[in-house]
Protein backbone atom coordinates (compact mmCIF):
# COMPACT_ATOMS: atom_id res chain seq x y z
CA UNK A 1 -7.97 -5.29 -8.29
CA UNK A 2 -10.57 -7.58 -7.22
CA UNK A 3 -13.47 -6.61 -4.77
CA UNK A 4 -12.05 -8.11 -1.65
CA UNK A 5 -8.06 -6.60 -2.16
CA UNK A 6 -10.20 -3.34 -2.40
CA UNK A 7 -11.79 -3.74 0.97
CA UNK A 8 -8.88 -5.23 2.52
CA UNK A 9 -6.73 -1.88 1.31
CA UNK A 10 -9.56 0.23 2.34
CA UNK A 11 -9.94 -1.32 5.80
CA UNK A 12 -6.14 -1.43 5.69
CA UNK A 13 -5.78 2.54 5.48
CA UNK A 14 -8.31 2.93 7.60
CA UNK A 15 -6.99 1.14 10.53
CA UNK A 16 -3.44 2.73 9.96
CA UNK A 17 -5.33 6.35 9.81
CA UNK A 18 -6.86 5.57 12.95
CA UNK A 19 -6.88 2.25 15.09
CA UNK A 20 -8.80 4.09 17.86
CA UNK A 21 -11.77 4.66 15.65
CA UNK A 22 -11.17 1.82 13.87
CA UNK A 23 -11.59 -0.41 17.28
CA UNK A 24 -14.52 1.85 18.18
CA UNK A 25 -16.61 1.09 14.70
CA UNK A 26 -16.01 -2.36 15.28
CA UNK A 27 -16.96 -2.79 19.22
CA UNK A 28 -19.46 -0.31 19.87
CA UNK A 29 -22.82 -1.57 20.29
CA UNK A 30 -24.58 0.96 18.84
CA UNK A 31 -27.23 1.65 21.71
CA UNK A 32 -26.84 5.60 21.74
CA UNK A 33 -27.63 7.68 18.73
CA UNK A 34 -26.10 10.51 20.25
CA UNK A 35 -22.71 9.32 21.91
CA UNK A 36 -19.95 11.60 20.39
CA UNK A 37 -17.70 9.14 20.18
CA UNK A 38 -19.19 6.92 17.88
CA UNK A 39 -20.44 9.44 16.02
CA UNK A 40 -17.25 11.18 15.00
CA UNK A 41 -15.88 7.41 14.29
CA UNK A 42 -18.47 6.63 11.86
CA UNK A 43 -18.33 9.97 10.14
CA UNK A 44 -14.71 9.79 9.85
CA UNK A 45 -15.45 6.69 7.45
CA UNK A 46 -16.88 8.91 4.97
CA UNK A 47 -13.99 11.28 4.74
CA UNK A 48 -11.62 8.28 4.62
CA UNK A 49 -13.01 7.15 1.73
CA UNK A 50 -13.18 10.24 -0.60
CA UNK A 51 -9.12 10.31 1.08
CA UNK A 52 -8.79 6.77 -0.41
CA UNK A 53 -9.96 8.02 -3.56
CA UNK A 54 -7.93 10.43 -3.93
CA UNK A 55 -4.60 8.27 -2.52
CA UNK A 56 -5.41 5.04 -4.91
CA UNK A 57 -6.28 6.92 -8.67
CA UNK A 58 -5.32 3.40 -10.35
CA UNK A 59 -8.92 2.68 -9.10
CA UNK A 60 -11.76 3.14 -10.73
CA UNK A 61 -14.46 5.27 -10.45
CA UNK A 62 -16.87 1.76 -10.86
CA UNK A 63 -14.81 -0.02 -8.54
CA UNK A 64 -14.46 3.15 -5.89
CA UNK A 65 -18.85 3.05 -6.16
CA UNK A 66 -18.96 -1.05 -5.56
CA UNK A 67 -16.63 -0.85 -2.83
CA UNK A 68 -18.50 2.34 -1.56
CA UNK A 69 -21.90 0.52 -2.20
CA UNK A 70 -20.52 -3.04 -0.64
CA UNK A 71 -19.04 -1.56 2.50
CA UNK A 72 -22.54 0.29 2.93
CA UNK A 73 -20.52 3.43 3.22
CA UNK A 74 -23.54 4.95 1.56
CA UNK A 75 -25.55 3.84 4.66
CA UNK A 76 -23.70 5.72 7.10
CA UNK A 77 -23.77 8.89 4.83
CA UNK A 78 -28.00 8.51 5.09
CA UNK A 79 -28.15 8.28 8.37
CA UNK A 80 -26.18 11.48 9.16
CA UNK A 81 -28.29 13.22 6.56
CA UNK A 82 -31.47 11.90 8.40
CA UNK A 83 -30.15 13.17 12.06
CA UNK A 84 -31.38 13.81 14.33
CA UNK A 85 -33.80 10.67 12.97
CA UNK A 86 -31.22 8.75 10.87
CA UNK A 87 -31.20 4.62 12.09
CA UNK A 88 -29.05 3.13 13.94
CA UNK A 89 -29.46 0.10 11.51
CA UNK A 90 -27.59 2.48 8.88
CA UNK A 91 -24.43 2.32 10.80
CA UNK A 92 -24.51 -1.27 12.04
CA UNK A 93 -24.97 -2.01 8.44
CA UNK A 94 -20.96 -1.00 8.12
CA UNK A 95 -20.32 -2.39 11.42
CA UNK A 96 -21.23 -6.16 10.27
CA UNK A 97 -19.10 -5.30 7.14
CA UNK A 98 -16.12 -4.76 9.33
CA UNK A 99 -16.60 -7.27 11.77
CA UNK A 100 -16.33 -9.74 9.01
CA UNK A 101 -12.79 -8.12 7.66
CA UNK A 102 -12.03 -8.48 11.41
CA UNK A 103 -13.08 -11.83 11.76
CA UNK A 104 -10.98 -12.88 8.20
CA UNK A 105 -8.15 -11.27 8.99
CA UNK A 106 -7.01 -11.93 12.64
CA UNK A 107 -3.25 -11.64 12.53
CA UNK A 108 -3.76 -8.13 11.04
CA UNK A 109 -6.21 -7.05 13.37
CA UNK A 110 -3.83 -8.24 16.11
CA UNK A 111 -1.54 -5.11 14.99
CA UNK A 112 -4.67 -3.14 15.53
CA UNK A 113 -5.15 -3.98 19.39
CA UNK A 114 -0.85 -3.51 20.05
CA UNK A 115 -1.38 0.05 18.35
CA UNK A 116 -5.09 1.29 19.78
CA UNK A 117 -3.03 0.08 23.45
């Protein structure tokens, strides 16, 4: 599986697991460190990956870390371990990641907005 099928199956399960979340990670602007909402969103990222670990064992462990390390997944993780100091950057980091599936992928990410409705 190449890098990008990876992300788009990731993002894929992701979305399906949650559009709500997945339309808040994408739209929030990230202005309050503290806002519950967001914060539960991003953190659910982390426990959707080690889920889409576990769901996809035909990949790698190598290709679980670049998609882990590509996605900045790994960014969002610091910044929860740095609370109540972690940077917003850290999470915006993943944001722009997204926003670009988004932006490649329109007719899926139509299905999003009819199911987060």
């Amino acid at each position: 599986m190449t890098t990008n099928e990876l992300i788009d199956c990731f993002f894929t399960d992701l979305k399906k697991y949650n559009p709500t979340n997945f339309k808040t990670l994408e739209r929030s602007s990230l202005d309050d460190p503290n806002d519950p909402v967001v914060l539960k969103s991003f953190s659910s990222v982390i426990t959707r990956a080690q889920i889409f670990r576990e769901k996809h064992p035909e990949i790698s462990q190598e290709e679980f870390n670049i998609l882990y390390f590509k996605l900045k997944i790994d960014l969002i993780a610091a910044f929860f371990m740095e609370l109540p100091d972690g940077s917003l950057d850290d999470l915006r980091a993943f944001q722009k990641e997204l926003k670009h599936y988004v932006r490649k992928n329109p007719e899926k990410y139509k299905s999003i907005e009819k199911e987060a409705v």
